[in-house]
C-alpha atoms as a PDB file:
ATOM      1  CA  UNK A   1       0.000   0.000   0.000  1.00  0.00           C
ATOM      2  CA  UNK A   2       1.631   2.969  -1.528  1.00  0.00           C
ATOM      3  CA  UNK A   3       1.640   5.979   1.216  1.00  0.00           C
ATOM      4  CA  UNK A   4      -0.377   9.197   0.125  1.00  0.00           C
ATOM      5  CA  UNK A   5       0.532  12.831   0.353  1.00  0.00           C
ATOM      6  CA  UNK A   6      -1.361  15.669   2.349  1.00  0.00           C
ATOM      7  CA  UNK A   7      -1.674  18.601   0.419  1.00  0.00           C
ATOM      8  CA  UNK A   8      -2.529  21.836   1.647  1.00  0.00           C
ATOM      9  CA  UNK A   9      -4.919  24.169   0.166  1.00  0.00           C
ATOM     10  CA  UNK A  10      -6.416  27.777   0.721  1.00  0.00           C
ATOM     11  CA  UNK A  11     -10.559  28.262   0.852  1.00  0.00           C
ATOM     12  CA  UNK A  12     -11.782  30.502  -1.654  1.00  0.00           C
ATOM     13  CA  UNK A  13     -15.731  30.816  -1.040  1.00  0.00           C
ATOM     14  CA  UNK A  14     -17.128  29.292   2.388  1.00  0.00           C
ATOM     15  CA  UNK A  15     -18.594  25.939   2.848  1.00  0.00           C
ATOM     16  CA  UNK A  16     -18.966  23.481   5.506  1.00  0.00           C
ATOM     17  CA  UNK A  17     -17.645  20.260   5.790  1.00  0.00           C
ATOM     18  CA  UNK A  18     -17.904  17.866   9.077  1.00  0.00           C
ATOM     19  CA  UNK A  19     -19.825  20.052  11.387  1.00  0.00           C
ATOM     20  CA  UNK A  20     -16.900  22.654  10.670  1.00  0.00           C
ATOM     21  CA  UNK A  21     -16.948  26.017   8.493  1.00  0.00           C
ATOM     22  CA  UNK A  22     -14.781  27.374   6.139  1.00  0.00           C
ATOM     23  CA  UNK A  23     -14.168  30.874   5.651  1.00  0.00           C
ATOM     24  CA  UNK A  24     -12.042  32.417   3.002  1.00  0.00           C
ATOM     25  CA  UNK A  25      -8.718  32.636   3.140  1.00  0.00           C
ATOM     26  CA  UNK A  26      -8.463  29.404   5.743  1.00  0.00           C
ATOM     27  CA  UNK A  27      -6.465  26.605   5.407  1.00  0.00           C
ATOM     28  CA  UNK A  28      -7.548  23.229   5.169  1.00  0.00           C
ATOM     29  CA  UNK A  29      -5.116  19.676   4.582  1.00  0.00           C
ATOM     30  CA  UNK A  30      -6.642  16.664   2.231  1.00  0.00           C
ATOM     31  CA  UNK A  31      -5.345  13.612   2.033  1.00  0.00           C
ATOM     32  CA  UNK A  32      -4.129  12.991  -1.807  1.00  0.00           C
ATOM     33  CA  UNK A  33      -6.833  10.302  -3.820  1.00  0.00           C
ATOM     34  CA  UNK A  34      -6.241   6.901  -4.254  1.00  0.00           C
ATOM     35  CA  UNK A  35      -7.745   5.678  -7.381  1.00  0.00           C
ATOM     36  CA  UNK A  36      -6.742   2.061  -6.979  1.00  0.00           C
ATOM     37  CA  UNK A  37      -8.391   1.197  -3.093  1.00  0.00           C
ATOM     38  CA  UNK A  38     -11.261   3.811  -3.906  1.00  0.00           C
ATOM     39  CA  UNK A  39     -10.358   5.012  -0.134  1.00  0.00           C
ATOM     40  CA  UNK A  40     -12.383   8.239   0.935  1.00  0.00           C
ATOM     41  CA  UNK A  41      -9.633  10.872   1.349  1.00  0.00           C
ATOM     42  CA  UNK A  42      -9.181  12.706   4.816  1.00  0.00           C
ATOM     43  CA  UNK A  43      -9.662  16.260   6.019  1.00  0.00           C
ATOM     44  CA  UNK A  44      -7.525  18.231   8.235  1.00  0.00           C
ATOM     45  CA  UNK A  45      -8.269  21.705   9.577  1.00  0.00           C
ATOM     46  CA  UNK A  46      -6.136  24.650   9.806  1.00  0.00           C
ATOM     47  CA  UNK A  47      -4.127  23.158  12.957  1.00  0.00           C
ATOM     48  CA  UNK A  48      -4.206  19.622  11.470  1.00  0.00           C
ATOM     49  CA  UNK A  49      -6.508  18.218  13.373  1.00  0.00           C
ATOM     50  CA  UNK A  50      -8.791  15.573  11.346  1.00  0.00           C
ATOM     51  CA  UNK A  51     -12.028  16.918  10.717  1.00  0.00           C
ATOM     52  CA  UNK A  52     -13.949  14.027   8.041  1.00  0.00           C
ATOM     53  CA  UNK A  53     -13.592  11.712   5.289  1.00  0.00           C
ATOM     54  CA  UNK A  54     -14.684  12.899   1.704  1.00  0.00           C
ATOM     55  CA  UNK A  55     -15.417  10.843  -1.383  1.00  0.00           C
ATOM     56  CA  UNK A  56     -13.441  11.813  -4.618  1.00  0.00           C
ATOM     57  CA  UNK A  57     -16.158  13.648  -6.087  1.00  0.00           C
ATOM     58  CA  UNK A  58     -16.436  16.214  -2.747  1.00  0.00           C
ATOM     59  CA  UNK A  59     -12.974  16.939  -3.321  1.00  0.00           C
ATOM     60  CA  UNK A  60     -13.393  17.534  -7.159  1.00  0.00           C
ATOM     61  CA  UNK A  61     -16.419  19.759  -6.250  1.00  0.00           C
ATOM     62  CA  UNK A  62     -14.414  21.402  -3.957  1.00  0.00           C
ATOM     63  CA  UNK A  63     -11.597  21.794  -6.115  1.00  0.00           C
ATOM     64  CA  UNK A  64     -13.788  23.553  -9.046  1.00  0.00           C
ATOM     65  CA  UNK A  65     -13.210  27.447  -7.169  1.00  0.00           C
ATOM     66  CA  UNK A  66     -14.228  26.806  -3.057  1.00  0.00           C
ATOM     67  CA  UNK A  67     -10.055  25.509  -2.537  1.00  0.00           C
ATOM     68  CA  UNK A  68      -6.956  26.221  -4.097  1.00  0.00           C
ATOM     69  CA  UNK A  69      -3.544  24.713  -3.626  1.00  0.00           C
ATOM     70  CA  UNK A  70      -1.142  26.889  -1.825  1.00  0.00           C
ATOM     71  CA  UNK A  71       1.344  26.240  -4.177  1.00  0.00           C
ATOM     72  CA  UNK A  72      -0.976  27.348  -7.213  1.00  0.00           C
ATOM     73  CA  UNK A  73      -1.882  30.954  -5.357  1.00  0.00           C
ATOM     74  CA  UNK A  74       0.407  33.494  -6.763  1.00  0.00           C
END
């Protein structure tokens, strides 16, 4: 079982997720997808606490403009 990445991202519009909500300009940690074990990917919050587990398609929803990755924010 291959080990996956946590990638940080920055909220862009607020949403909830696990009881918790986002504001913009917070930070939030998900667990990179695994396409082969179909695994639901985790959620961390700002202090890297776990907050949920998400299927692939939240995470694509939230990737089409409510998060950004840090890295991609210049």
């Amino acid at each position: 079982m291959a080990i996956r990445s946590i990638n940080k991202y920055i909220v862009l519009k607020r949403f909830s997720l696990g009881k918790v909500l986002y504001d913009k300009l917070d930070t939030i940690y998900v667990q990179e997808h695994d396409p082969v074990n179909k695994e639901p990917q985790k959620v961390f919050n700002g202090e890297k606490e776990y907050v949920t587990d998400i299927s692939s398609d939240v995470y694509l929803s939230l990737r089409k403009g409510f998060i950004i990755d840090d890295q991609e924010r210049d």
